[in-house]
Structure formats: structure tokens, C-alpha cells
Protein backbone atom coordinates (compact mmCIF):
# COMPACT_ATOMS: atom_id res chain seq x y z
CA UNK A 1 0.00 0.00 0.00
CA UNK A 2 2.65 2.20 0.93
CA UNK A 3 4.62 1.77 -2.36
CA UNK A 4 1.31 2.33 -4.53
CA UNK A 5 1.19 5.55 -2.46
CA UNK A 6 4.46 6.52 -3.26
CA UNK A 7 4.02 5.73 -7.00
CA UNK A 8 1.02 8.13 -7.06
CA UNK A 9 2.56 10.93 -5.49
CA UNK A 10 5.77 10.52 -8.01
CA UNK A 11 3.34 10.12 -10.91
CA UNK A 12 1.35 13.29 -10.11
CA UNK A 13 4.42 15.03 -9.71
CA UNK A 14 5.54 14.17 -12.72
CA UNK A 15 2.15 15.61 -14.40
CA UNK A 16 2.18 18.38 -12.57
CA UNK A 17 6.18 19.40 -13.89
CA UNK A 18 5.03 18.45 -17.33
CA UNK A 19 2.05 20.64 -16.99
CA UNK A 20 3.97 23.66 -16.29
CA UNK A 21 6.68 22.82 -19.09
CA UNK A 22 4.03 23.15 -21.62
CA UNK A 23 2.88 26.36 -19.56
CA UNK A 24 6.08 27.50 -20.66
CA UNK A 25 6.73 27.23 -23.72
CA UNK A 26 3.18 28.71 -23.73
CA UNK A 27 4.45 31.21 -22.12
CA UNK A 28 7.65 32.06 -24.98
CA UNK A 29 5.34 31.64 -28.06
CA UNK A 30 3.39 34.54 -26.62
CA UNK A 31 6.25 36.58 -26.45
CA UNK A 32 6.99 36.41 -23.15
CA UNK A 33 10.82 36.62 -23.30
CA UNK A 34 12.97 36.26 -20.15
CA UNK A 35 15.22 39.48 -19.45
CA UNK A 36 18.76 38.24 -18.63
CA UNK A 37 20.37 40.16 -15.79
CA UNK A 38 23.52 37.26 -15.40
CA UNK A 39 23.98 34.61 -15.70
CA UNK A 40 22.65 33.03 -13.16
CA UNK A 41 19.28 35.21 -12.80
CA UNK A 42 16.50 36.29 -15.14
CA UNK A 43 12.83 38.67 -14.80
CA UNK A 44 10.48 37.16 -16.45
CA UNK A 45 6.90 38.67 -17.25
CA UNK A 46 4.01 37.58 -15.64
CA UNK A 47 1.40 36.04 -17.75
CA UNK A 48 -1.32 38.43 -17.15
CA UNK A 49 0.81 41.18 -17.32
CA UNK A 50 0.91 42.36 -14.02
CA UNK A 51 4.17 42.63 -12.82
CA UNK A 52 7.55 40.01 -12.76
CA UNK A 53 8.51 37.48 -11.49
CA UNK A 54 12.74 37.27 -10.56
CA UNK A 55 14.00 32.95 -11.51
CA UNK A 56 17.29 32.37 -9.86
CA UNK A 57 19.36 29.65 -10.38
CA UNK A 58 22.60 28.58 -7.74
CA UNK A 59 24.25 25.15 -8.26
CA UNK A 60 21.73 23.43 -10.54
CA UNK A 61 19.02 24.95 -7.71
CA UNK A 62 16.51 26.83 -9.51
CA UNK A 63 14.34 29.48 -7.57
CA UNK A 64 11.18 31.43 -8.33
CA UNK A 65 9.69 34.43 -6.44
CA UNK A 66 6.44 32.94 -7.86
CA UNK A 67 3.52 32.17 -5.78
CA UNK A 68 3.19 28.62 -7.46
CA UNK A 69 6.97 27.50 -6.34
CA UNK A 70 6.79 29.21 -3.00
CA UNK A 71 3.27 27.47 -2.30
CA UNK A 72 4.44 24.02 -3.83
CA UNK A 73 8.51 24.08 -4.23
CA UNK A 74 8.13 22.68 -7.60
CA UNK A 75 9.72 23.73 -10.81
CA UNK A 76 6.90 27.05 -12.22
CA UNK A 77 5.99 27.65 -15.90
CA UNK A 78 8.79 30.46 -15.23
CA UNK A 79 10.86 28.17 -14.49
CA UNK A 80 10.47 26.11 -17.24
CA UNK A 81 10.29 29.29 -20.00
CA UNK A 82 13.47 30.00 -18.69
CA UNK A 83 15.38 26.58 -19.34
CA UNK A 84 13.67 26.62 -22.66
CA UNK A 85 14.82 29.75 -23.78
CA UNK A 86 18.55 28.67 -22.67
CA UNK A 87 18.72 26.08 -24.09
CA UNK A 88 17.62 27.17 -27.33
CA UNK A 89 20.01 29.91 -27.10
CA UNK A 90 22.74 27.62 -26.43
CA UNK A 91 21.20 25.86 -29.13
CA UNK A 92 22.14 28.42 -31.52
CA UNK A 93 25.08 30.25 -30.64
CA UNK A 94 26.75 26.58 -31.46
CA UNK A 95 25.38 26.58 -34.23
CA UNK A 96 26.43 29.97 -35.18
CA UNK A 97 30.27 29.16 -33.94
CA UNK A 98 30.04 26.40 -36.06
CA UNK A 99 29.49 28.08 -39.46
CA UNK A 100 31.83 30.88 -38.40
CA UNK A 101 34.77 28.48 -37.97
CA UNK A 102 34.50 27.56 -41.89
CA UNK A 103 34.76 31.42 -42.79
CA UNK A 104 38.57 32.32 -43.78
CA UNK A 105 39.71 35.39 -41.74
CA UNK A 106 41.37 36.92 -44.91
CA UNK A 107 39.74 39.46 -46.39
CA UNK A 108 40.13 40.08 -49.98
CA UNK A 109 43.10 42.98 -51.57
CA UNK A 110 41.16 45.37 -53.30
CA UNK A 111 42.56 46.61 -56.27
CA UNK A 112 45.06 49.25 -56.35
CA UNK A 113 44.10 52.51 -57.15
CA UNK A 114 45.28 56.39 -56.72
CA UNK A 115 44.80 57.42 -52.80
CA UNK A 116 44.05 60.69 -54.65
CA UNK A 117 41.33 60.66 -57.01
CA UNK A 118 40.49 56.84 -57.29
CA UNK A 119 41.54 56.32 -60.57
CA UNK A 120 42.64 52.78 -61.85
CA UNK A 121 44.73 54.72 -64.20
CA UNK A 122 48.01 54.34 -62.58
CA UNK A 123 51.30 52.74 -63.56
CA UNK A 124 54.30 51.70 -61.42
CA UNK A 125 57.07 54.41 -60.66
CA UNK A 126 60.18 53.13 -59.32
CA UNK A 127 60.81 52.14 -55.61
CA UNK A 128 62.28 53.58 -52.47
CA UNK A 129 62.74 52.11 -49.21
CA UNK A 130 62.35 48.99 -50.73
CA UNK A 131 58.04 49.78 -51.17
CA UNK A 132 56.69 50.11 -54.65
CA UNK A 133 55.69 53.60 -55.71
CA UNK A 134 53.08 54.33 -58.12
CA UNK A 135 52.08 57.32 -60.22
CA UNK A 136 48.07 58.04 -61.19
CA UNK A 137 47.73 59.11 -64.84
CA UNK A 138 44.65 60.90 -64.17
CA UNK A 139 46.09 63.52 -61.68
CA UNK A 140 49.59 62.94 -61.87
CA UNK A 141 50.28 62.18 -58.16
CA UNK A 142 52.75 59.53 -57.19
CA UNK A 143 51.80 57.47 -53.94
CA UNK A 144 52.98 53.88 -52.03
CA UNK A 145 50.44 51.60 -52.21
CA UNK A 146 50.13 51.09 -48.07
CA UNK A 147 46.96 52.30 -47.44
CA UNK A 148 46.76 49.58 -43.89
CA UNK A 149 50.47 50.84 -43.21
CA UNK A 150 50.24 54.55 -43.58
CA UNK A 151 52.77 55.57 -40.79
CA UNK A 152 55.30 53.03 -41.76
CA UNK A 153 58.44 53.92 -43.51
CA UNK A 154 58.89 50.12 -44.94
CA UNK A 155 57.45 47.45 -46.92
CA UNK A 156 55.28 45.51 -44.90
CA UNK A 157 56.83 42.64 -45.81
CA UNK A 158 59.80 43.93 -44.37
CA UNK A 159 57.60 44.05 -41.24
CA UNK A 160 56.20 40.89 -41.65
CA UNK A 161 59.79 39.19 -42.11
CA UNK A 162 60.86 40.39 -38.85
CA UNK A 163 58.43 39.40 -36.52
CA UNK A 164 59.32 35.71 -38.22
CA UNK A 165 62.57 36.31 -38.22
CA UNK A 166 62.29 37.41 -34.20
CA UNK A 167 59.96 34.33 -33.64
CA UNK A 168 61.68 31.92 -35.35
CA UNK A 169 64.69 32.73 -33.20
CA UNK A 170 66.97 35.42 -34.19
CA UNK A 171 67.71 38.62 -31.68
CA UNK A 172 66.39 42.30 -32.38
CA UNK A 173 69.86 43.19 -33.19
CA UNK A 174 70.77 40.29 -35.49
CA UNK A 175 67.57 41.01 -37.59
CA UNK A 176 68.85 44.68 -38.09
CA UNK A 177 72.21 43.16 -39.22
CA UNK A 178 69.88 41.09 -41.63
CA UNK A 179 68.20 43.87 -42.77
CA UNK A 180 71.76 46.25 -43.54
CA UNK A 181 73.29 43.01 -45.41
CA UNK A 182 71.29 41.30 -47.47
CA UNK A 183 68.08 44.90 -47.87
CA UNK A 184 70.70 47.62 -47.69
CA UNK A 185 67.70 48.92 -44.91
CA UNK A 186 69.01 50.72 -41.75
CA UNK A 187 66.49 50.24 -39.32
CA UNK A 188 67.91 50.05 -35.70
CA UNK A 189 66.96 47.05 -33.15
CA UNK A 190 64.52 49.61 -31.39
CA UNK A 191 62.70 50.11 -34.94
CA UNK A 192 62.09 46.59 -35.15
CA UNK A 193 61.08 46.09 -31.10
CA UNK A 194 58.48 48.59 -31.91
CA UNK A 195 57.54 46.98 -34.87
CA UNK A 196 56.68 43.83 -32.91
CA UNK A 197 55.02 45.84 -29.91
CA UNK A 198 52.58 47.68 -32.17
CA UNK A 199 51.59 44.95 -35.41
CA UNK A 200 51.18 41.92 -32.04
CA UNK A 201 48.76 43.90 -29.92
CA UNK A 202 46.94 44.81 -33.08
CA UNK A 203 47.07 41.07 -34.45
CA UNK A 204 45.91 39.95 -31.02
CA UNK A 205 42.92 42.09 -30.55
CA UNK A 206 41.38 41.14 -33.74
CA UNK A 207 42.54 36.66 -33.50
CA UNK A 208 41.03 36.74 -29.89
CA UNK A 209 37.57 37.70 -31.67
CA UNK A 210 37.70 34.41 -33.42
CA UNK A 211 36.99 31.15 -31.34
CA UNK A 212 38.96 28.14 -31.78
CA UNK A 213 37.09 24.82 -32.67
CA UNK A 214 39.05 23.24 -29.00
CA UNK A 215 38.46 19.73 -27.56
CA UNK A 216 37.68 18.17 -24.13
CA UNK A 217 40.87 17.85 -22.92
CA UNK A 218 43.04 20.96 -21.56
CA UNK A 219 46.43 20.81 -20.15
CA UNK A 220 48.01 23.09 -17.89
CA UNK A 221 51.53 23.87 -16.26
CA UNK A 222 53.40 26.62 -15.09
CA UNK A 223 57.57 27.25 -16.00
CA UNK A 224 59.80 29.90 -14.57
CA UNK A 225 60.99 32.45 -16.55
CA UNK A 226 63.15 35.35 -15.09
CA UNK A 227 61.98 39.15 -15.80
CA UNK A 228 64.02 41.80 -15.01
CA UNK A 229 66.48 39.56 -13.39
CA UNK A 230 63.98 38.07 -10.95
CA UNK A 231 62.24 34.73 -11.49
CA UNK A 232 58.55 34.38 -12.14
CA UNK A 233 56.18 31.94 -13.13
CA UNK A 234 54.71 31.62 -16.36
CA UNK A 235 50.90 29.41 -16.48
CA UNK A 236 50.38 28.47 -19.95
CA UNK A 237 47.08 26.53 -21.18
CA UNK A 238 47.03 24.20 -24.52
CA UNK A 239 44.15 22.13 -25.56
CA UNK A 240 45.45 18.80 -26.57
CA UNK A 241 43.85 17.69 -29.48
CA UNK A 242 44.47 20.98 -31.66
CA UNK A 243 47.71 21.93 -30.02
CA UNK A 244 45.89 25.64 -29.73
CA UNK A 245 47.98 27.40 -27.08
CA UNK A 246 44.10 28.92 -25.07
CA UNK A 247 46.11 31.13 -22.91
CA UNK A 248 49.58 32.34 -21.20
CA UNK A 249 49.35 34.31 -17.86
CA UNK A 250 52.48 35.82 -16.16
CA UNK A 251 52.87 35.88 -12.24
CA UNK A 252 55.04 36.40 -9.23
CA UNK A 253 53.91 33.43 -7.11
CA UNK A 254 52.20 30.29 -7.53
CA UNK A 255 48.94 31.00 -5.65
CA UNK A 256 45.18 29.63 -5.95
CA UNK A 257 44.38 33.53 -7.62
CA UNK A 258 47.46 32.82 -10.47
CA UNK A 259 46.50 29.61 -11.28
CA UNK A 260 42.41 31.14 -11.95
CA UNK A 261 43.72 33.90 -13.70
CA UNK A 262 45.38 31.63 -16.39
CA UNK A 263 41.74 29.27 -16.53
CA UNK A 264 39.69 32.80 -17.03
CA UNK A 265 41.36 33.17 -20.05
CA UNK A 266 41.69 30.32 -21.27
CA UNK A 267 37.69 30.30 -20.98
CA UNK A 268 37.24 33.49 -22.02
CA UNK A 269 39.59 32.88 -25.41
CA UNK A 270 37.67 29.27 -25.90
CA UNK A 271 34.56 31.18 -25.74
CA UNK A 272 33.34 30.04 -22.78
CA UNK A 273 34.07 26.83 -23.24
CA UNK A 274 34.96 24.03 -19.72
CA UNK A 275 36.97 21.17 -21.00
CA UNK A 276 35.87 17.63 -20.02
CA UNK A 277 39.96 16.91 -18.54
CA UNK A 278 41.64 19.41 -17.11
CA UNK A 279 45.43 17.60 -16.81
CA UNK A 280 48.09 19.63 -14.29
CA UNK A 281 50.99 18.37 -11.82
CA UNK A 282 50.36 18.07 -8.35
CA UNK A 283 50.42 21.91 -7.50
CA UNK A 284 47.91 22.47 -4.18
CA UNK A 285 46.73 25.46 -5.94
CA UNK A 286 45.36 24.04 -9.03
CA UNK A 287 43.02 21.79 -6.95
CA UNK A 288 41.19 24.55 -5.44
CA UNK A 289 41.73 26.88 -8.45
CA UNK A 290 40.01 24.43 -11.03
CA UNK A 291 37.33 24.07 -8.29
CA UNK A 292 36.39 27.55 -8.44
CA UNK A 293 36.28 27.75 -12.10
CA UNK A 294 35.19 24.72 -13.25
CA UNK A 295 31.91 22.63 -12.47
CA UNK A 296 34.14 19.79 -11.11
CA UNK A 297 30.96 19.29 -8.09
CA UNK A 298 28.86 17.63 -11.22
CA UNK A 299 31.75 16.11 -12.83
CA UNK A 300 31.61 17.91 -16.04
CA UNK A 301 35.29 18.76 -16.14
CA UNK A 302 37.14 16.21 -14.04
CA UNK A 303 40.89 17.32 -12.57
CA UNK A 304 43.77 14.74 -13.66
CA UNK A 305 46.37 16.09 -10.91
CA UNK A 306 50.22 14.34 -10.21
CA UNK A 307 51.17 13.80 -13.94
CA UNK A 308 54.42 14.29 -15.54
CA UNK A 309 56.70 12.99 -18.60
CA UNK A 310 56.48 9.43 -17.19
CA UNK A 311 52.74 9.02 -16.01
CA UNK A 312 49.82 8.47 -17.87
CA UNK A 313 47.85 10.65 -18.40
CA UNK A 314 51.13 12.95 -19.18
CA UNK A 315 51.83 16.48 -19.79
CA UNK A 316 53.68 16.47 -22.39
CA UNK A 317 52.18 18.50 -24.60
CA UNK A 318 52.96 21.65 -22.79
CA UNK A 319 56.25 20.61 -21.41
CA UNK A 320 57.21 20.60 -25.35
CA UNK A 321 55.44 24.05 -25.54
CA UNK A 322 57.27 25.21 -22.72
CA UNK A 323 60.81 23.70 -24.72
CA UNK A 324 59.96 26.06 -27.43
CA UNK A 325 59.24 28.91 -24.80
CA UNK A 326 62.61 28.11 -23.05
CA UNK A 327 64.33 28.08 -26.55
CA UNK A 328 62.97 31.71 -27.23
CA UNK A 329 63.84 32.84 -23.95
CA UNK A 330 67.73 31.75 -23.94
CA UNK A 331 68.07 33.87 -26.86
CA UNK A 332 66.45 36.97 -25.31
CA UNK A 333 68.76 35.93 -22.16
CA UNK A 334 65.59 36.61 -19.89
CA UNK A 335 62.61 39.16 -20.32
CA UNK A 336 63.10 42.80 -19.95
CA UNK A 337 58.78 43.78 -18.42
CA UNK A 338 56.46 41.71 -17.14
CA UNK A 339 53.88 42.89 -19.42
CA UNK A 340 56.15 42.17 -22.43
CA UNK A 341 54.73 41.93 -25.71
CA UNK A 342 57.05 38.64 -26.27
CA UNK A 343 54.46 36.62 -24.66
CA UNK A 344 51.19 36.85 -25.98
CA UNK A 345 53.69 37.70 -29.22
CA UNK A 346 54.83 34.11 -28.86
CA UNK A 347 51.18 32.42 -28.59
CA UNK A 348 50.47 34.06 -31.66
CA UNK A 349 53.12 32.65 -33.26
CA UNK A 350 52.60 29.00 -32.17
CA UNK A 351 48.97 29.43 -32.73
CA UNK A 352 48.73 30.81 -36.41
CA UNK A 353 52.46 30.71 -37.93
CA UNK A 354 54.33 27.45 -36.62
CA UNK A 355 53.31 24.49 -38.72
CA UNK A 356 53.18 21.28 -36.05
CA UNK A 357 54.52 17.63 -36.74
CA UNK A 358 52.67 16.51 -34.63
CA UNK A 359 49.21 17.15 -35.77
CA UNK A 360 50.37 16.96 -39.85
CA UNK A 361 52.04 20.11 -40.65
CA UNK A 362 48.86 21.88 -40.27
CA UNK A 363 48.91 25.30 -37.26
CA UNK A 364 47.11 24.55 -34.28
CA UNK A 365 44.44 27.47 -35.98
CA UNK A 366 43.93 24.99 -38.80
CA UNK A 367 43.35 21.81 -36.54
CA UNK A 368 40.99 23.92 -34.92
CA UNK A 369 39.04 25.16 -38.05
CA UNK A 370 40.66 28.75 -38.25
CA UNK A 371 42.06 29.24 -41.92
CA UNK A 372 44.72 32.06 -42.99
CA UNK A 373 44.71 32.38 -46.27
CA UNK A 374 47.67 33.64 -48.53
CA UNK A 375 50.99 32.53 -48.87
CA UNK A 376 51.90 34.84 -46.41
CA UNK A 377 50.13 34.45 -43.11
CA UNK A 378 51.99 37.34 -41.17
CA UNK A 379 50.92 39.75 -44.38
CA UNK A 380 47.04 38.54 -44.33
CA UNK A 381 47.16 38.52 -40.05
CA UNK A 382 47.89 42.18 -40.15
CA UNK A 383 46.50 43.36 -43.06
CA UNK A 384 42.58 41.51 -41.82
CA UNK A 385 43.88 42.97 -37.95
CA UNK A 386 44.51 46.82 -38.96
CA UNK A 387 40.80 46.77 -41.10
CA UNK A 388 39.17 45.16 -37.85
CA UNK A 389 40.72 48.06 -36.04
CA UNK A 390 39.61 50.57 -38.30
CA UNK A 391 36.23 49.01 -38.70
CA UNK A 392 35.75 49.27 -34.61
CA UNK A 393 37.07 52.92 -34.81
């Protein structure tokens, strides 16, 4: 008796949930659209129009201020609009990544024509400072054809060959040298310091618009680097199926705050994507760190803690990251500013430029369905960065 009892209370619960699911989505097709205030609460209109109700949700523990949930502490038809409408939300902004990751980020050269009068007219006119001069037929102007590089003295590819030349290993001052032999260029190790500066915070901006196709699994680790002749820690985060590098984070200490500042970005540049594995050493502070930013109560990203080379599951992905990183560094004999450009210069680099063996030659940007085209990646990266930055302006 007592189980048929309990069967007929679950049963008309049940009804009663359903009930107020179809109440609902009732309540959306009428165009009763929930008002997002955070994530984590919403106003939603009543159904008769007189005032609103506020649906809360903390841990997976949704609220109402409803007189249905407070009499009956059951999910309301406010509730239920609410999940509905996330969902379908979610629903589509995957959908939406999705077709964006197929989409090239270079944007087609226009033709060249006179900066003057905008005549096709023109014909070339000799050279100087290696950059090709033109002169319009029309009004009989001469001009450089560097309308995305109009305060720059050079060719940008000149530019573009030393921030590969810097990445791929040589010093500011040996790429100067390069420049006086074999370009018959003077431009002084500052020049080309400042070239990197400027051209990798605009690049940056505009790639960490775009969001990378990642996987499940994340790894994490932290090497020391010294700055300024002090040692400092430096939290990098890859994804391992792509090899994309999601983040690198510089800090003085090795606390529970450094290691979250490193997963907030990596978030934040996934686009708000949790991993399924998040793999790290045995660092205390990644414990509580992943805890705080991670659903790890519900197990939808479970911690892999105490790996290394040896153990499996390894980290050996970003050790070889940090190998590259380390190879950089002894050639820079340690960084000069903690907010160097040379970092988030460097993920760029590994992300977009530097073909990987181990995932077929491709960049991680192509394993994760981000395409440069052109032959020359640093030349379409800046040219498709400067006309985001003008298009914001």
C-alpha cells in the first residue's frame, strides 16, 4: 500500500512538472521573453501582465519568487520558460560558432588605385625604401600603395619578415644586421622592437575575436621564466587535441588567484568553453583553483592532478610548448617587463604561424578550423587585424 502511495505521489508530480513545461513554452510563443540580468538570474513577465517574477538559479538549484513555487517548491511555468529559452540559445550560438569556424579570416586585396582621385589609371614608378611607388595618370600624383600601413616607412613585408625572423629565433639586433646586409635597410633594433610591440597587440585584438574549434581535454603547467632579473612563473594553457595554445598568464607566485587567472582566459579565449579533462601536476593550488572555475561538483570537467613525462595521463604536450618557450627565452637571455609583448607575441606565433609535426604540418588554428589564407600568413594577419581596427574605430 505504501509503495502504490508513493508511485502516485511521483506520478502526479511528474504531471504536474510536465504541466507547467508546456505552460512555458506557452508562455515564450506569446512573447513572453525572459530578461537576462547574469547569468545566473532572469525577470520574467508575468502572464497576465501584471508585474515580474525574478528565476534564480545557484548550483543546478533553480528558484522562483512565484507564488506557485513558494506554495508548492516545484519547478513554475517560469521556471520552465526559462530553461527553454537557454537552451535554445545555447542551441544556436553553437550553431552559429560552427558556421563561423568555416569562414577564412582573410579578407580580400582590393585593387590598387590612386589614394588621390580613385583612378585605376596608374602605372608603377620606381621604388624607395624597398616599397613600390606608383604614379596616377589621371592627376599625376605619385603614392605607395600602403593604405593599412600609412605611418610606416617600410614594406610591410619587411615588417612581416621580422616578426618571423624574431619568432623563429633570431635577436632584435641580429635582424637589423639582416636587414643592412642582405636589404641595404638601416632600421635600428629599437625600430624593429616597436615593430613587434605595435603589429602583435593589433594582431591579437582582432585573432582573440575568433573562437577556436578546441576539444575536451586541456592541459596546464606553469615554468619559470626570469623578468628583469627576478624569477617568475609563467601558467600556460594548450588544448590537446588541436595543439591551440588557449592562454599564457604571467605571475610572481604560484597561488590559488594565479593559477584562476590563467583558466579565465583560457575560458574566455575558448569562448566560454569548460573542457571535459583538465590535466596539471600536483600543485595544491590548481586543486582549489580548477574548483572555483570549473563545475568539477557535477563532474563535467574532471581534474587529472600528479602527472608528468612518465605518467599516464602525461603532460607532455605543454612541457614541449614550454621547450619552445625556453628556446625563445635563452636567446632573449631573460625578459626585460612583465607585461612584455614577447608573450602573448609568442602564442600568436605558435597558434597561427608554426606548422606542427605533430598534428600533420597543419597550425594549431587549422586543426581547430581557423584558416589564414595567402601565402603569407603574417601579411594577411595584419593586413585583416589593422581593417578590424579601423572598422571598430
Amino acid at each position: 500500500m505504501v509503495t502504490n502511495a508513493m508511485s502516485e505521489k511521483n506520478s502526479s508530480i511528474k504531471e504536474m512538472i510536465n504541466a507547467r513545461k508546456a505552460r512555458g513554452m506557452i508562455l515564450l510563443e506569446q512573447g513572453f521573453e525572459p530578461n537576462e540580468i547574469n547569468p545566473h538570474t532572469w525577470i520574467v513577465p508575468s502572464q497576465n501582465g501584471c508585474g515580474t517574477y525574478q528565476v534564480h538559479v545557484f548550483q543546478r538549484h533553480w528558484k522562483c519568487s512565484c507564488p506557485d513555487y513558494l506554495k508548492r517548491g516545484v519547478e513554475c511555468k517560469h521556471i520552465c520558460a526559462v530553461k527553454i529559452w537557454k537552451n535554445l540559445n545555447d542551441k544556436f550560438e553553437q550553431l552559429n560558432l560552427h558556421v563561423k569556424q568555416s569562414i577564412g579570416i582573410n579578407k580580400r586585396i582590393p585593387e590598387i588605385c590612386c589614394k588621390f582621385c580613385n583612378s585605376l589609371n596608374i602605372t608603377k614608378y620606381g621604388k624607395k625604401n624597398g616599397k613600390q611607388n606608383y604614379m596616377c595618370k589621371d592627376c599625376g600624383r605619385c603614392f605607395v600603395d600602403n593604405i593599412d600601413f600609412e605611418n610606416m616607412k617600410y614594406n610591410p613585408k619587411i615588417i612581416a619578415l621580422t616578426l618571423d625572423l624574431y619568432f623563429q629565433g633570431l635577436s632584435l639586433r641580429k635582424i637589423s644586421h639582416h636587414l643592412r646586409q642582405f636589404y641595404d635597410l638601416k632600421v635600428s633594433y629599437k625600430s624593429v622592437y616597436n615593430w613587434i610591440k605595435k603589429y602583435i597587440g593589433i594582431m591579437n585584438q582582432y585573432v582573440d575575436t575568433i573562437t577556436p574549434d578546441v576539444g575536451d581535454v586541456w592541459h596546464t603547467d606553469e615554468m619559470m621564466v626570469k623578468i628583469d632579473g627576478s624569477w617568475e612563473y609563467l601558467w600556460n594553457t594548450m588544448d590537446e587535441g588541436t595543439r591551440f595554445q588557449l592562454a599564457s598568464v604571467v605571475s610572481k607566485e604560484r597561488k590559488v588567484r594565479d593559477a584562476r587567472m590563467v583558466f579565465q582566459r583560457a575560458k574566455q579565449n575558448s569562448g566560454g568553453r569548460t573542457p571535459k579533462y583538465m590535466v596539471t601536476d600536483g600543485l595544491q593550488a590548481y586543486k582549489k583553483a580548477v574548483n572555483k572555475e570549473f563545475p568539477t561538483n557535477y563532474h563535467e570537467t574532471e581534474h587529472l592532478y600528479n602527472v608528468g613525462l612518465q605518467h599516464h595521463p602525461n603532460n607532455n604536450h605543454v612541457e614541449r610548448l614550454h621547450g619552445t618557450i625556453r628556446q625563445r627565452e635563452k636567446v632573449m637571455r631573460g625578459l626585460k617587463i612583465e607585461d612584455t609583448p614577447i608573450v602573448e607575441g609568442h602564442r600568436l606565433f605558435y597558434n597561427f604561424i608554426k606548422p606542427h609535426e605533430g598534428i600533420n604540418g597543419l597550425t594549431p588554428s587549422e586543426q581547430a578550423g581557423i584558416t589564414i589564407e595567402g601565402d603569407n600568413k603574417w601579411i594577411t594577419l595584419m593586413k585583416t587585424s589593422l581593417a578590424y581596427q579601423k572598422y571598430k574605430r
